[in-house]
C-alpha atoms as a PDB file:
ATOM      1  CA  UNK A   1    -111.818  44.732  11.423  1.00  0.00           C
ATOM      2  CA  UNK A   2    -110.083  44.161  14.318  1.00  0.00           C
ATOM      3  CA  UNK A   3    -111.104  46.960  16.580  1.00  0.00           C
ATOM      4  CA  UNK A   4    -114.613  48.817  16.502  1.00  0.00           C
ATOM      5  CA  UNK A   5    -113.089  52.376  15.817  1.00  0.00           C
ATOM      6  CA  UNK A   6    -111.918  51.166  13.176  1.00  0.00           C
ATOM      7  CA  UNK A   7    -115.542  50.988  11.272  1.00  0.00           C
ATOM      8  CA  UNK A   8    -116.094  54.800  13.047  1.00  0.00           C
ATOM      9  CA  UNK A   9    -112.856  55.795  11.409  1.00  0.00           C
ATOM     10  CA  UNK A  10    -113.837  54.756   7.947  1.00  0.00           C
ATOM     11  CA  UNK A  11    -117.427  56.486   8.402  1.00  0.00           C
ATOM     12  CA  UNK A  12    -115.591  59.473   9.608  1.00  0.00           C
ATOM     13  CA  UNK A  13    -113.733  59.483   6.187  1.00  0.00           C
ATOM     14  CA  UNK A  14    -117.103  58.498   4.038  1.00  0.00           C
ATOM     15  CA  UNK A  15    -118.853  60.704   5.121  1.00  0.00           C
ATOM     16  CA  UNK A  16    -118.038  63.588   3.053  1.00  0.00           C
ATOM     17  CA  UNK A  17    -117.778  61.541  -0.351  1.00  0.00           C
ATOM     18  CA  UNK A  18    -120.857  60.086   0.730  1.00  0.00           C
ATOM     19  CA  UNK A  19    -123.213  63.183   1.640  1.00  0.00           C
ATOM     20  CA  UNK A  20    -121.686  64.897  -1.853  1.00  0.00           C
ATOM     21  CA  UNK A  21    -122.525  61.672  -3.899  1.00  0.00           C
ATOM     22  CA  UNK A  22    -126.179  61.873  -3.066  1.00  0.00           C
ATOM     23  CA  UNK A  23    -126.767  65.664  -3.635  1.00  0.00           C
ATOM     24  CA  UNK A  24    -124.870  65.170  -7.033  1.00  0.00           C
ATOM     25  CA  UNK A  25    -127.079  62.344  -7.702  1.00  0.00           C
ATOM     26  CA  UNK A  26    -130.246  64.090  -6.922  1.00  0.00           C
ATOM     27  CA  UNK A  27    -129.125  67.837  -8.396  1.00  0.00           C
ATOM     28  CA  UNK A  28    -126.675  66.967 -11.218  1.00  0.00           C
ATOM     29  CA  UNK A  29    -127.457  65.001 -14.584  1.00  0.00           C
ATOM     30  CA  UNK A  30    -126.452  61.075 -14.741  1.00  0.00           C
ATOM     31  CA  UNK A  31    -123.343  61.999 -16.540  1.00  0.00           C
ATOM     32  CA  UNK A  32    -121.764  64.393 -13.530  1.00  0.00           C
ATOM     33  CA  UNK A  33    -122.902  61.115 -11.245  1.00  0.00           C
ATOM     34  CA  UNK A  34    -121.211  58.958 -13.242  1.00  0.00           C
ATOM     35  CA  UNK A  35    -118.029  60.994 -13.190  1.00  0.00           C
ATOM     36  CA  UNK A  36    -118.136  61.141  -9.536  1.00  0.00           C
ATOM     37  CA  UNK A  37    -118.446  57.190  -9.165  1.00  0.00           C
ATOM     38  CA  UNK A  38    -115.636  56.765 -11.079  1.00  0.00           C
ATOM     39  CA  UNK A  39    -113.383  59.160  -9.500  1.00  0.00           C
ATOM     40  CA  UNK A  40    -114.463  57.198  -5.840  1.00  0.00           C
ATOM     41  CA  UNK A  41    -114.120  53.724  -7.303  1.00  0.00           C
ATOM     42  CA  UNK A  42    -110.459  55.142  -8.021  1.00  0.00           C
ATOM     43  CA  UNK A  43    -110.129  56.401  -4.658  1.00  0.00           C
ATOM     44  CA  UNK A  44    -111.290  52.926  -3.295  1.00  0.00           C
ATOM     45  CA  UNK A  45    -109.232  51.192  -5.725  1.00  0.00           C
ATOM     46  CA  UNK A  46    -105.969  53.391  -4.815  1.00  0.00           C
ATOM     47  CA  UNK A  47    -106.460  52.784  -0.984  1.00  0.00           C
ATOM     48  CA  UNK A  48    -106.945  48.929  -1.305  1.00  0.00           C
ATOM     49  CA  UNK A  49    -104.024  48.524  -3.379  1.00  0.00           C
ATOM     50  CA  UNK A  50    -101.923  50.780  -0.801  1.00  0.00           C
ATOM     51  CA  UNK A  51    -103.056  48.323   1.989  1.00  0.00           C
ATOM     52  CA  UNK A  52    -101.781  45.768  -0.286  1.00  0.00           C
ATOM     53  CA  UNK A  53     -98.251  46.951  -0.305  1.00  0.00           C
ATOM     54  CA  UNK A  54     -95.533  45.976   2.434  1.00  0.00           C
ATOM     55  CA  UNK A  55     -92.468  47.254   2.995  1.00  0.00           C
ATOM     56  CA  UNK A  56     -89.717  46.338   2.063  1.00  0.00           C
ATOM     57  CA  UNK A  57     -87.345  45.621   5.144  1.00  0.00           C
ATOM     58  CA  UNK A  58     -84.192  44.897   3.585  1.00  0.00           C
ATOM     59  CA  UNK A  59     -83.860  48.857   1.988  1.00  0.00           C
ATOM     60  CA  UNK A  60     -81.979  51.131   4.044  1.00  0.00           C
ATOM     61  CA  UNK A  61     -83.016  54.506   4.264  1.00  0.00           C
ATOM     62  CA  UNK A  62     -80.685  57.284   2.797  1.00  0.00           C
ATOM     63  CA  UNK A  63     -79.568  60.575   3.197  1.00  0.00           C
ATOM     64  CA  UNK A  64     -80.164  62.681   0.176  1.00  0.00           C
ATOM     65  CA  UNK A  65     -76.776  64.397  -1.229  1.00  0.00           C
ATOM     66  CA  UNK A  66     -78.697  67.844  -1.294  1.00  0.00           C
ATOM     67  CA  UNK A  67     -79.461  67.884   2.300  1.00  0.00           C
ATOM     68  CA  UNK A  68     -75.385  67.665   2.994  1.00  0.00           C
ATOM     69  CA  UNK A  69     -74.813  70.551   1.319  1.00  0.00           C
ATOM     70  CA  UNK A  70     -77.966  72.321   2.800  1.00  0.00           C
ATOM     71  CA  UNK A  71     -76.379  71.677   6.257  1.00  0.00           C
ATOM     72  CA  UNK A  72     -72.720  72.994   5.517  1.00  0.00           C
ATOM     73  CA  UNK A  73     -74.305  76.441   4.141  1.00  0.00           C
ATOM     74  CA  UNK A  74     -75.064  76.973   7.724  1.00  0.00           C
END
């Protein structure tokens, strides 16, 4: 972590997934908690792996054909 707003970013973000984790924990049966966990160790698991991932410089970018002929109806 290179910069401290960084940590107050990801506790920003957290905090929601967080504060619903505990009240299904404490409201909801094991099995609904369980769901839950797995569904955020995806979300965890989906963000690492997007961190993980560099461009790729040597792709140009490209028009796509139907935005030519979205500008000539015009």
């Amino acid at each position: 972590m290179k910069k401290p707003w960084t940590i107050v970013a990801i506790l920003v973000f957290a905090y929601p997934f967080i504060s619903v984790g505990i009240k299904i924990f404490l409201t909801e049966s094991i099995v609904a908690a369980g769901v839950y966990g797995l569904i955020l160790v995806g979300l965890i698991i989906g963000i690492l792996l997007a961190f993980r991932h560099k461009p790729n410089p040597e792709v140009t970018p490209t028009k796509p054909t139907w935005e030519e002929s979205l500008n000539k109806r015009a």
